[in-house]
Every structure is written in structure tokens, then in C-alpha cells.
N, C-alpha and C. Protein backbone atom coordinates (compact mmCIF):
# COMPACT_ATOMS: atom_id res chain seq x y z
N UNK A 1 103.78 92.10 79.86
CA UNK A 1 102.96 92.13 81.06
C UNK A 1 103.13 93.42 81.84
N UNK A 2 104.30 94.10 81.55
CA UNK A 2 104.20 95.40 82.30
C UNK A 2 104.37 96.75 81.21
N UNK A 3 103.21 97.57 81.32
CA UNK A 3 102.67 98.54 79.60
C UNK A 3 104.12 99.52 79.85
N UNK A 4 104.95 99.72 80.82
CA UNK A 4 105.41 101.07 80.43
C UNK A 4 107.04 100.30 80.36
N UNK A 5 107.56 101.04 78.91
CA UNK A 5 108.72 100.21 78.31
C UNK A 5 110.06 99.99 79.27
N UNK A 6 110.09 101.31 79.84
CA UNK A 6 110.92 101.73 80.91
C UNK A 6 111.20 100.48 81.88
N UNK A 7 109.93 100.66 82.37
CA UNK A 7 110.09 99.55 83.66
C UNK A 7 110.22 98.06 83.30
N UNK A 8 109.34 97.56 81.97
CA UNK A 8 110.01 96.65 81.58
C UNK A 8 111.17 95.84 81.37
N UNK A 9 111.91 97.25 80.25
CA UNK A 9 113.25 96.41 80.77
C UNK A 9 114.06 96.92 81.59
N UNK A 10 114.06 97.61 82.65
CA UNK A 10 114.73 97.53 83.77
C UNK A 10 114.04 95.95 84.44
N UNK A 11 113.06 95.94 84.75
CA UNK A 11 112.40 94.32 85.27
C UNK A 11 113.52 93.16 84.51
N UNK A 12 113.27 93.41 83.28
CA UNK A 12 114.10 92.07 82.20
C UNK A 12 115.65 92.46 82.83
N UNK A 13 116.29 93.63 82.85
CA UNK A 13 117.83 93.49 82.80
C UNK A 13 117.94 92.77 84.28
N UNK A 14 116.79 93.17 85.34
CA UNK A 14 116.95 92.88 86.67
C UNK A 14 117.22 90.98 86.97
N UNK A 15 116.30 90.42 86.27
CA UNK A 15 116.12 89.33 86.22
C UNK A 15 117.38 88.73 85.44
N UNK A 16 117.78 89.04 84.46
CA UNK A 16 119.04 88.51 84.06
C UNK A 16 119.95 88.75 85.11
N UNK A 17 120.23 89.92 85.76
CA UNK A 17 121.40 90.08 86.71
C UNK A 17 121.27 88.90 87.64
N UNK A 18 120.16 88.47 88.10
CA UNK A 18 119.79 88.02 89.33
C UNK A 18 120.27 86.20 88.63
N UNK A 19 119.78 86.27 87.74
CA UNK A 19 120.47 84.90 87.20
C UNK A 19 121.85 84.60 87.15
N UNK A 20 122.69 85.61 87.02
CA UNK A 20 123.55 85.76 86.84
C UNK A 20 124.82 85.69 88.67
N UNK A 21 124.23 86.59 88.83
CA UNK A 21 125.00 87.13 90.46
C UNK A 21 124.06 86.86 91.51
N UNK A 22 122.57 86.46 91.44
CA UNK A 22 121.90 86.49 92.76
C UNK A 22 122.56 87.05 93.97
N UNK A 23 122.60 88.54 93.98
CA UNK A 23 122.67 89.68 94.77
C UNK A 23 121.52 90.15 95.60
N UNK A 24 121.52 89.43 96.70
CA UNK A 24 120.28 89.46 97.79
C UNK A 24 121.11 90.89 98.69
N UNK A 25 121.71 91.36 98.58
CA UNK A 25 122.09 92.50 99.57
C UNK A 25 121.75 92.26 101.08
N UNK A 26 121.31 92.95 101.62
CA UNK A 26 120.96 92.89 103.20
C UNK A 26 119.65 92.53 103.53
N UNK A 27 119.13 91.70 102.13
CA UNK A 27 117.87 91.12 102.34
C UNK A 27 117.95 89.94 103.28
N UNK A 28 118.75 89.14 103.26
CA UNK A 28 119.12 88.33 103.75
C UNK A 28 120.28 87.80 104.99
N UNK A 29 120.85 89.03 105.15
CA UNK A 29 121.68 89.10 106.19
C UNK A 29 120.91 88.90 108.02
N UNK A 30 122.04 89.01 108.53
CA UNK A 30 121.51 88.57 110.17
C UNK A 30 120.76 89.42 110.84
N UNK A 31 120.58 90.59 110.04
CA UNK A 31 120.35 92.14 111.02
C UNK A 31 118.85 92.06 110.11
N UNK A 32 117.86 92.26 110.58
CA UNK A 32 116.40 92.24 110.65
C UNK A 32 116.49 94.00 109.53
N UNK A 33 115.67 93.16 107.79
CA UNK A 33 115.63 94.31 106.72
C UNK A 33 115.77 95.57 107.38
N UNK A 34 114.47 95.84 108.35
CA UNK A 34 114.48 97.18 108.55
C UNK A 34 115.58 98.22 108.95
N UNK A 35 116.47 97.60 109.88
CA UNK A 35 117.57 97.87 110.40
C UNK A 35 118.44 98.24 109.39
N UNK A 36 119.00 97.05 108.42
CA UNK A 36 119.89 97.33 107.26
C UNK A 36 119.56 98.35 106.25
N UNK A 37 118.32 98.85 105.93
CA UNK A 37 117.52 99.73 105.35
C UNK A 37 118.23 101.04 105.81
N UNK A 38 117.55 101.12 107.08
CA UNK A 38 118.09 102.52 108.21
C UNK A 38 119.66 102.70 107.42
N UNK A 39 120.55 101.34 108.45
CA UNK A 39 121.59 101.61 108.19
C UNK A 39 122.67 102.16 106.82
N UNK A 40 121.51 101.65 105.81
CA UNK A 40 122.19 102.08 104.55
C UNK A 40 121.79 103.55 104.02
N UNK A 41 120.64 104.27 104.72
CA UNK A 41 120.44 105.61 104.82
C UNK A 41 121.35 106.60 105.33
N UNK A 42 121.68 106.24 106.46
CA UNK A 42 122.78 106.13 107.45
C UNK A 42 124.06 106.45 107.31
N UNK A 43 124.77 105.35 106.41
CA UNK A 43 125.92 105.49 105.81
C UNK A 43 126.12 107.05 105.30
N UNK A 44 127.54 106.64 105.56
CA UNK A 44 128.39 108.41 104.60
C UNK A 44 128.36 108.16 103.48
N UNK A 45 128.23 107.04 102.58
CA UNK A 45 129.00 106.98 101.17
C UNK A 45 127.45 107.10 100.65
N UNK A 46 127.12 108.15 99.92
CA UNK A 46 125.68 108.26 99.23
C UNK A 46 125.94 107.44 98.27
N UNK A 47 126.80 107.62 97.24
CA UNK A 47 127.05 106.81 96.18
C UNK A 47 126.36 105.07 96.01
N UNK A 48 127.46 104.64 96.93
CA UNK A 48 127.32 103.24 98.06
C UNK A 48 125.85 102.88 98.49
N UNK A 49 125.25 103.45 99.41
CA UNK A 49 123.92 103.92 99.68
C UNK A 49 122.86 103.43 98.30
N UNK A 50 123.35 105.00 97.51
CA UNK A 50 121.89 104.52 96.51
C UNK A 50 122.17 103.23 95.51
N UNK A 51 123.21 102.92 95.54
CA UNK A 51 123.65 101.35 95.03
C UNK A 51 122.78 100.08 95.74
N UNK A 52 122.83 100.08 97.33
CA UNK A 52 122.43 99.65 98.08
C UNK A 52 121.28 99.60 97.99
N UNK A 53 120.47 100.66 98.08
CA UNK A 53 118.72 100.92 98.18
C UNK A 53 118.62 100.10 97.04
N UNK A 54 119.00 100.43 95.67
CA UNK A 54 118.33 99.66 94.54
C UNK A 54 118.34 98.03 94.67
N UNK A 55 119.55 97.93 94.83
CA UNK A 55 119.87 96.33 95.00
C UNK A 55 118.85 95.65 95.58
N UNK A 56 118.66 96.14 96.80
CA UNK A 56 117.56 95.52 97.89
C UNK A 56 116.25 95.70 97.45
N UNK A 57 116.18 96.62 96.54
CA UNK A 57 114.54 97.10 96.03
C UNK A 57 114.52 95.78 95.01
N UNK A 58 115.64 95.69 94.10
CA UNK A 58 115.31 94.68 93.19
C UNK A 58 115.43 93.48 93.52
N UNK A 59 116.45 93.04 94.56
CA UNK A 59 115.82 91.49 95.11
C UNK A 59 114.87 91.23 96.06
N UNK A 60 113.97 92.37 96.79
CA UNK A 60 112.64 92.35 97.48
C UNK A 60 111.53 92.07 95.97
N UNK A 61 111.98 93.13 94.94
CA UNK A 61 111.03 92.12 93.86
C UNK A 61 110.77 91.07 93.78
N UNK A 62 112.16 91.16 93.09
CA UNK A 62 112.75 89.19 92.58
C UNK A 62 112.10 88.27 93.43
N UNK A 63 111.70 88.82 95.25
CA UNK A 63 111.15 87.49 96.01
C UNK A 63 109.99 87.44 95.26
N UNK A 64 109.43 89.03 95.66
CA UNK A 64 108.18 89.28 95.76
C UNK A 64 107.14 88.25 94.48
N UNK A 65 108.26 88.39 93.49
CA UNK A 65 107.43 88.13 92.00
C UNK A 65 107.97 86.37 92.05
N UNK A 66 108.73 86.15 92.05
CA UNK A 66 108.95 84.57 92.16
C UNK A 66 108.69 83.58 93.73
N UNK A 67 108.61 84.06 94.58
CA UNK A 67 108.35 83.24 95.76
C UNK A 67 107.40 84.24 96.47
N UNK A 68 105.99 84.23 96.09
CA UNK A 68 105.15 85.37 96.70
C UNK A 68 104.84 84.34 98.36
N UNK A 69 104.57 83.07 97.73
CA UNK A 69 103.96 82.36 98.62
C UNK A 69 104.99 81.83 99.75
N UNK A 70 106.64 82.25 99.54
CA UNK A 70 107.27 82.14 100.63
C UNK A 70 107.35 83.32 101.99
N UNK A 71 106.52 84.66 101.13
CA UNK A 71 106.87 85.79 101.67
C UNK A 71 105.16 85.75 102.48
N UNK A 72 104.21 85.67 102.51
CA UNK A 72 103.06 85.30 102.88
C UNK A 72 102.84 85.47 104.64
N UNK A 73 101.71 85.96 104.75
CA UNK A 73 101.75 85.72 106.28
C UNK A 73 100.95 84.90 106.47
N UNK A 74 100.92 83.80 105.90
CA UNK A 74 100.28 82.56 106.35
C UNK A 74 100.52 81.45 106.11
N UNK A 75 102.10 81.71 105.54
CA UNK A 75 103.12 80.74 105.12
C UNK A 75 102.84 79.53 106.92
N UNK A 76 103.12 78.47 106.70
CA UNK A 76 103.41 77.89 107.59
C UNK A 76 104.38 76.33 107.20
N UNK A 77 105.86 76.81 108.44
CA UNK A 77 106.65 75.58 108.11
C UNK A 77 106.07 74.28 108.26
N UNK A 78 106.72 73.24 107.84
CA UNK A 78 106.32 71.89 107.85
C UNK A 78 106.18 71.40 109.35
N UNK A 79 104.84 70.61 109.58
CA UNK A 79 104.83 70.19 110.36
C UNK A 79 104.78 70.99 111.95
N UNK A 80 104.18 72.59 111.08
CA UNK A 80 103.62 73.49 112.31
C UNK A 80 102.22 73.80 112.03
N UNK A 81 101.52 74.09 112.66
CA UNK A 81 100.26 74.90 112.89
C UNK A 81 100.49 76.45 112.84
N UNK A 82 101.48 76.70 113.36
CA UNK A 82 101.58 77.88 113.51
C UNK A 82 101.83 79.15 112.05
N UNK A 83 101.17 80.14 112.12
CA UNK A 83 101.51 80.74 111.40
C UNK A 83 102.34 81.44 110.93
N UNK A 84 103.49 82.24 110.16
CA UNK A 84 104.65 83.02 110.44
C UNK A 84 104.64 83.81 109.07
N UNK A 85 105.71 84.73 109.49
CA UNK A 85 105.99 85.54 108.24
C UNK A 85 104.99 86.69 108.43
N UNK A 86 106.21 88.04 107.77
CA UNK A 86 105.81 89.32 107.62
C UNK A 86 104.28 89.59 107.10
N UNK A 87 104.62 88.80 105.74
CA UNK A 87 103.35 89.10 104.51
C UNK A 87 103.44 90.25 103.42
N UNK A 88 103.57 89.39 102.49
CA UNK A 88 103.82 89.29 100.96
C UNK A 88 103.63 91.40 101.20
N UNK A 89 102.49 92.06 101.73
CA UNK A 89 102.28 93.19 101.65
C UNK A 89 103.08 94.42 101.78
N UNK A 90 104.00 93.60 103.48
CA UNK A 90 105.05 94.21 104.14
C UNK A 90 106.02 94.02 103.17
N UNK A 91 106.43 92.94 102.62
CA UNK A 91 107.43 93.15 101.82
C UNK A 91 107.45 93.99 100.56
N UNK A 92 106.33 93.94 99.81
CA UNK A 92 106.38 95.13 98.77
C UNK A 92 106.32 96.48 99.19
N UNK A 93 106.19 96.71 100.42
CA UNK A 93 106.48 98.04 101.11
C UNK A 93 107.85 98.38 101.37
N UNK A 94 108.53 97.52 101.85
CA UNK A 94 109.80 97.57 101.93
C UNK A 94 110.56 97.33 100.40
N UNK A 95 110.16 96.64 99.68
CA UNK A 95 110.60 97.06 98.07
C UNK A 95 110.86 98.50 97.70
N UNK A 96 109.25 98.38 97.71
CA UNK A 96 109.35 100.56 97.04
C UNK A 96 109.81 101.28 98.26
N UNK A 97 110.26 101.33 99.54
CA UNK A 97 111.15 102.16 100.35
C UNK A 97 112.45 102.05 99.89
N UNK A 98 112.83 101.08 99.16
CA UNK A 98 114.20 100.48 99.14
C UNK A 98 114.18 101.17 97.73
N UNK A 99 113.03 101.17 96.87
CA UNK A 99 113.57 102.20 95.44
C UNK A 99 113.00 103.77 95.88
N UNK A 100 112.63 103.79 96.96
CA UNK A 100 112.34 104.99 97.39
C UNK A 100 113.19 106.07 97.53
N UNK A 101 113.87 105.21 98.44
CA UNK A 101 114.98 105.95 99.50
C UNK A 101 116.75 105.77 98.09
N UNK A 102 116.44 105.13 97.31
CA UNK A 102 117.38 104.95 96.38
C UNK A 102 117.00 106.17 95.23
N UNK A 103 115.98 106.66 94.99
CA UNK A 103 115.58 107.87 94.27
C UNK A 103 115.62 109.10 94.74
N UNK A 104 115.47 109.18 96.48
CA UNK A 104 115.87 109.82 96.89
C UNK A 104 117.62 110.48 96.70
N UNK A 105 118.11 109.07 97.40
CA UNK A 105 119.88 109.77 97.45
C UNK A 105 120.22 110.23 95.61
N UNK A 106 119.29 109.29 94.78
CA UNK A 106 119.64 109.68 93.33
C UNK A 106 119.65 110.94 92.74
N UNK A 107 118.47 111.33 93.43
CA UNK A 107 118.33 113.01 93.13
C UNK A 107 119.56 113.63 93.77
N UNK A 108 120.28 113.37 94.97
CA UNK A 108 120.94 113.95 95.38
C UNK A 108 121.90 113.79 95.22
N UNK A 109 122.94 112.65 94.31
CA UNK A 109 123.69 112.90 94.16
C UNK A 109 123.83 113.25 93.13
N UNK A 110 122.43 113.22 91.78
CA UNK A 110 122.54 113.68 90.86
C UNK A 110 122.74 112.31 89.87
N UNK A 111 122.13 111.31 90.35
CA UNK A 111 122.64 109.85 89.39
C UNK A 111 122.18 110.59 88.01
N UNK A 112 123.04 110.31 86.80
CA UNK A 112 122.61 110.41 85.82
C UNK A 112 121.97 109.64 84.92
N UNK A 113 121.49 110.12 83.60
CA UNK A 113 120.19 109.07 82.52
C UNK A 113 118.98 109.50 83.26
N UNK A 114 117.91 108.67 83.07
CA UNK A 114 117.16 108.94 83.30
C UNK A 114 116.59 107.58 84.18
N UNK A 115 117.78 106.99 84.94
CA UNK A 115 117.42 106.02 85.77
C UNK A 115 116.89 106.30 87.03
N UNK A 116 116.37 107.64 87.80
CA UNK A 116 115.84 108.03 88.39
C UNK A 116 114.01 107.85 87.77
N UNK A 117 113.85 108.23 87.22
CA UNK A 117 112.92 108.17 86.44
C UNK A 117 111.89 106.56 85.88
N UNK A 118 112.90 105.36 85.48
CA UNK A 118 112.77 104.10 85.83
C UNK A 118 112.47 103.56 87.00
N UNK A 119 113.33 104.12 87.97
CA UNK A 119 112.92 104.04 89.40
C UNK A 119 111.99 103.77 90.06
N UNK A 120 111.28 105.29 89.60
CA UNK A 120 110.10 105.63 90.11
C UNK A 120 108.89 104.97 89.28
N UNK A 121 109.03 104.67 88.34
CA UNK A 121 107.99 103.48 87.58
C UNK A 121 108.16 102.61 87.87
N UNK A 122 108.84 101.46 88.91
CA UNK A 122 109.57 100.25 89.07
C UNK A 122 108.24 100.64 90.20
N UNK A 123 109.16 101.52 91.44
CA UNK A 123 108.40 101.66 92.49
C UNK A 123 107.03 101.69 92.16
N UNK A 124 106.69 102.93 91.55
CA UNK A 124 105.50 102.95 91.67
C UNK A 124 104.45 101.91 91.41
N UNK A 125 104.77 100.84 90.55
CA UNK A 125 104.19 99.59 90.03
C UNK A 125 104.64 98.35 90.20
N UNK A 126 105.51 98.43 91.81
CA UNK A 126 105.64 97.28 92.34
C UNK A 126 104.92 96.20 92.11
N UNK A 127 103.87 96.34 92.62
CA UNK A 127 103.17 95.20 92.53
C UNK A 127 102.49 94.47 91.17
N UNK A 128 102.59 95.30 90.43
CA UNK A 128 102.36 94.94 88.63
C UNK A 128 103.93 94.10 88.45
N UNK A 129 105.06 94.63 88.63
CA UNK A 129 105.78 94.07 88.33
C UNK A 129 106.22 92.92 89.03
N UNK A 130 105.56 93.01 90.23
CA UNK A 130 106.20 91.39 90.81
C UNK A 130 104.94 90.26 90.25
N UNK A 131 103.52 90.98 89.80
CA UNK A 131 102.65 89.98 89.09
C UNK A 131 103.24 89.29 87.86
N UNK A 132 104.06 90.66 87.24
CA UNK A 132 104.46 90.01 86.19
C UNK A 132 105.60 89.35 86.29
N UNK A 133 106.32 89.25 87.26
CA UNK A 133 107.25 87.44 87.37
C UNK A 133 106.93 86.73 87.84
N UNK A 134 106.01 86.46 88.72
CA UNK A 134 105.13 85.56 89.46
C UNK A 134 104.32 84.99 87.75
N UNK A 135 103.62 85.84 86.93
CA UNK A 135 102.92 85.48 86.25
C UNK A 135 104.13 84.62 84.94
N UNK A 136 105.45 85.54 84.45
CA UNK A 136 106.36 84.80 84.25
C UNK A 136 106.57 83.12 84.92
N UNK A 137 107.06 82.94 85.68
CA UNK A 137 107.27 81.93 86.48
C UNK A 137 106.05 80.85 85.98
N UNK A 138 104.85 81.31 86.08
CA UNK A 138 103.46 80.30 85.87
C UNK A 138 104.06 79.82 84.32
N UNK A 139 104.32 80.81 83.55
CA UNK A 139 104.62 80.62 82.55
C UNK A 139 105.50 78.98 82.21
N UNK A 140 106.96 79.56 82.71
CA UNK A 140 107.87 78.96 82.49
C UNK A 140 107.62 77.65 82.42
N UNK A 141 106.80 77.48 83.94
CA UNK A 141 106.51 76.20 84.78
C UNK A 141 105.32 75.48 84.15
N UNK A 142 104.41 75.98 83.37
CA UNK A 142 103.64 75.75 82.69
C UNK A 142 102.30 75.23 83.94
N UNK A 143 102.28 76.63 83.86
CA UNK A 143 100.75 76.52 84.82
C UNK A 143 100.73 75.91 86.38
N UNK A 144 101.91 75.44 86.69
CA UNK A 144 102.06 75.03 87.80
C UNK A 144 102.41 75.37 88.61
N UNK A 145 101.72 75.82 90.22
CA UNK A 145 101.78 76.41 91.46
C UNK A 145 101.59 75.20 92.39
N UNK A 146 102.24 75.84 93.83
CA UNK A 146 101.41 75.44 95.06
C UNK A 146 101.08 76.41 95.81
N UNK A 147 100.06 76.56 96.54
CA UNK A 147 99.48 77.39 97.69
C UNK A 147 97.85 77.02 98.05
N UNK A 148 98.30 77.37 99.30
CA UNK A 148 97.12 76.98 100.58
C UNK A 148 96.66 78.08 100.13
N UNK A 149 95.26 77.78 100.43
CA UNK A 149 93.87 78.98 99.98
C UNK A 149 93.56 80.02 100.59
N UNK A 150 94.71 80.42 101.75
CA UNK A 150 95.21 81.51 102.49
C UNK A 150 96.14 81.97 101.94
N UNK A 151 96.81 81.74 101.06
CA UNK A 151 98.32 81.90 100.52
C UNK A 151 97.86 82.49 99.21
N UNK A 152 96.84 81.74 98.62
CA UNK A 152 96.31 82.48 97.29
C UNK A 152 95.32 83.65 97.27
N UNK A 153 95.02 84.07 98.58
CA UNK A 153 93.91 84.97 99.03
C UNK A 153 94.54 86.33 99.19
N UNK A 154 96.48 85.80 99.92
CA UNK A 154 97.19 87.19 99.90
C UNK A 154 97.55 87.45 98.95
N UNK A 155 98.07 86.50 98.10
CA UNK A 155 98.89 87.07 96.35
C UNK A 155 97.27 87.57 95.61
N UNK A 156 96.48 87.03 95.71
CA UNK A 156 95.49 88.22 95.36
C UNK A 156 95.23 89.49 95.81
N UNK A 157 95.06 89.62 97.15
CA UNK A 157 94.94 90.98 97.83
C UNK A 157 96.23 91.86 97.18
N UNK A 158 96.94 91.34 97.47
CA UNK A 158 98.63 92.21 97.29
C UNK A 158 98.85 92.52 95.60
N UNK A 159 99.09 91.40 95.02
CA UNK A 159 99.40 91.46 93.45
C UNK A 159 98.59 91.58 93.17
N UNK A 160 97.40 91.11 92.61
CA UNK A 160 96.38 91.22 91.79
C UNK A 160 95.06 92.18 92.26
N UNK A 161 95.24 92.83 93.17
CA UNK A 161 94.14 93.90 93.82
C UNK A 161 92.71 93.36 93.74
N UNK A 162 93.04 92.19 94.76
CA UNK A 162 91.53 91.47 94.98
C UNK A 162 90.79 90.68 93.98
N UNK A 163 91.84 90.69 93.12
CA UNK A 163 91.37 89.86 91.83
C UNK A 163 91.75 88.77 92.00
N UNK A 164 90.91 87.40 91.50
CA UNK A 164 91.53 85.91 92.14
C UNK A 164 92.63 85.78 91.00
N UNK A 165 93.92 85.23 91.61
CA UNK A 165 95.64 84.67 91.34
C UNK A 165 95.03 83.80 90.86
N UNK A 166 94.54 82.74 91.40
CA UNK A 166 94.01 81.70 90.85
C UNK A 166 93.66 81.56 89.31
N UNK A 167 92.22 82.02 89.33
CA UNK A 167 91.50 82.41 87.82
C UNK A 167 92.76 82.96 86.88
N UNK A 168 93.60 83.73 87.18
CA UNK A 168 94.45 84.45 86.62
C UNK A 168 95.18 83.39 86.36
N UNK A 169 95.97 82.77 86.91
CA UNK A 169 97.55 81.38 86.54
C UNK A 169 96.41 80.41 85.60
N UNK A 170 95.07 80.15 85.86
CA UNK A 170 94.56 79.23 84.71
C UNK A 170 94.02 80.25 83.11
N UNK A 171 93.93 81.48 83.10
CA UNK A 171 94.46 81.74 82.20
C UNK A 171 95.63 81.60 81.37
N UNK A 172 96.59 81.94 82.47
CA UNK A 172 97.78 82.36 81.61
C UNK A 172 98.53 80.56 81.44
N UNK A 173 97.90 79.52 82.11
CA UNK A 173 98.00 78.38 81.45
C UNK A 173 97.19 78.18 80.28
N UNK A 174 96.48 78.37 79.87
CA UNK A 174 95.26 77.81 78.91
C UNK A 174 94.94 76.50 79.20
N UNK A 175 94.17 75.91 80.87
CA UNK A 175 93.89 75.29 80.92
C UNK A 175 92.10 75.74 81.65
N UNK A 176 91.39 74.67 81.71
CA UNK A 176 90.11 74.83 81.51
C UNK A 176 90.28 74.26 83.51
N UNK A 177 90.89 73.55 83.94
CA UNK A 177 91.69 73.52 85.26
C UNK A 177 92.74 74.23 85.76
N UNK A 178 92.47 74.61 86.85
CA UNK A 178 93.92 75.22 87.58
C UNK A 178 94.34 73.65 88.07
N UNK A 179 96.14 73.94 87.81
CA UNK A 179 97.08 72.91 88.00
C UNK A 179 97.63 73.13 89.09
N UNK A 180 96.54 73.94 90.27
CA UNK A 180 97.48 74.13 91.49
C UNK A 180 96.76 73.56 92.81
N UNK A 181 97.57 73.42 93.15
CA UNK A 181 97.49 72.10 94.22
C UNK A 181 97.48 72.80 95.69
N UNK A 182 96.19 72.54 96.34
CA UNK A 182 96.37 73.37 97.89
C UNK A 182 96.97 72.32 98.75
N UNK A 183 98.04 72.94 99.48
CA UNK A 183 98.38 71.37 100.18
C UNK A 183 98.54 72.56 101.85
N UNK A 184 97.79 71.10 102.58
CA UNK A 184 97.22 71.49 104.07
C UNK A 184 98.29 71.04 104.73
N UNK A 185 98.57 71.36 105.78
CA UNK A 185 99.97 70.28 106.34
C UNK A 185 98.51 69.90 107.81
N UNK A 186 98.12 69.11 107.97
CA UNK A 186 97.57 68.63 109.34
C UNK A 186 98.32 67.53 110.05
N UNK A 187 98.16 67.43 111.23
CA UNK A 187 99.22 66.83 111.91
C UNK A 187 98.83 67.27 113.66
């Protein structure tokens, strides 16, 4: 699902790690991404740093491509009306800053291989590559999603560049139905 070999398996080794250690870095910490971002620019230890940037670039994927519809700005908790969340968009922005700013310090400290280079194919095809674990995932699950028809409107805009998610997951099921279920919360 993703043509250039490079980024592939960096994607595949990423996903095993994440099975393995689920290493959310400062994705998830108390201090609001952007901040921890800064701060890891910030830091003295470049080394440390471009360790950092990647980490966070690859579990902003990992959301991006397996929980698109948690990252959504039209996610809404149970039993609210209200709307919340960044949106799926903001976060793949903050992905490729996070392999951005990690290619950056790479050049500078001189990371060696040609994992600078992966990098920048990761980044640059963010959003191909979080289709292709999102589209993974359909896989696994065998055709089975949920999302509100606001929720499937952004993973189209974002991942699939205006192309319907939808039409796409009943492909990659081989069903003649999509097996996905819009669920409304009213109340």
C-alpha cells in the first residue's frame, strides 16, 4: 500500500515496535504536543532531541493511521453534542513537524545510513502512510469500521484527498456493502 520500499518498511518496523513497546513519547503527556515539540527542539542533547522528534512523528502516525476517527474534529464524547478535538489534519501536521524537525537535527548531527532520507519519505507521505494502516486495520478487522458521516468526510479530506474512505474500506473488504456503521449519539 505504500510504492516507495524505503518508507514501507520503516512503516512495517514502526508498527512492530509499537506492538511491542507502545512508545507514545510526549504525545500523550500533560504538557499540550505543541509545547513538548518546542521543548524537545529546545533541549541541549541533539542526539536525545532527534530520537525524540522521530518517536513522536511515529506515534502521531500510529494514531493517525489506526484511530483516524479518534483524532477528528468532529469526534464527539458520549452523551455530548458538543464537538471537540484538534482534527485528524492538525495532527498529521504535527506528525511531519515531528519528522521534520527530527531530519533537521539529523542533518546536523550527521545521523548516519540513509535514515535521513526514509525520513523524509515517511514525512513527505504522511498521509499515504497513515491510509495505509488505517487501510491495514480495515483489513485485519475485516471490513469493519465506525464513524459518523462527519468523521468519514475528514478521513477523506485528510487521507484519501477528497476521495470517499468509505467506497475505499468496501473495496478493500470485497463487499458489495460497506460494514460500517454511522452511529449518532442524540440525547
Amino acid at each position: 500500500m505504500i510504492d516507495d520500499r524505503k518508507a514501507r518498511d520503516y512503516v512495517s518496523g514502526m508498527l512492530v515496535r509499537f506492538a511491542y513497546e507502545a512508545d507514545f513519547g510526549r504525545v500523550f503527556s500533560e504538557k499540550p504536543l505543541s509545547v513538548g515539540l518546542y521543548e524537545l527542539w529546545e533541549s541541549g542533547d541533539k542526539a536525545l532531541a532527534y530520537d525524540g522528534f522521530r518517536k513522536n512523528g511515529d506515534a502521531i502516525l500510529w494514531l493517525c493511521g489506526f484511530f483516524p476517527d479518534r483524532l477528528a474534529k468532529h469526534r464527539k464524547p458520549r452523551g455530548s453534542h458538543h464537538v471537540m478535538g484538534m482534527g485528524l489534519g492538525w495532527y498529521v501536521e504535527k506528525g511531519r513537524l515531528a519528522y521534520n524537525s527530527a531530519i533537521d537535527l539529523g542533518n546536523e548531527i550527521r545521523v548516519g545510513g540513509d535514515q535521513i532520507e526514509t525520513l523524509s519519505k515517511v514525512s513527505g507521505g504522511f498521509e499515504d502512510c497513515s491510509r495505509a494502516i488505517l487501510e491495514m486495520r480495515v483489513r485485519a478487522s475485516e471490513g469493519n469500521a465506525v464513524a459518523e458521516p462527519e468523521i468519514l468526510n475528514e478521513i477523506s479530506d485528510v487521507l484519501y484527498k477528497g476521495q470517499d474512505a468509505a467506497a475505499r474500506i468496501v473495496q478493500i473488504a470485497g463487499r458489495v456493502r460497506p460494514t460500517l456503521s454511522f452511529v449518532h449519539y442524540d440525547e
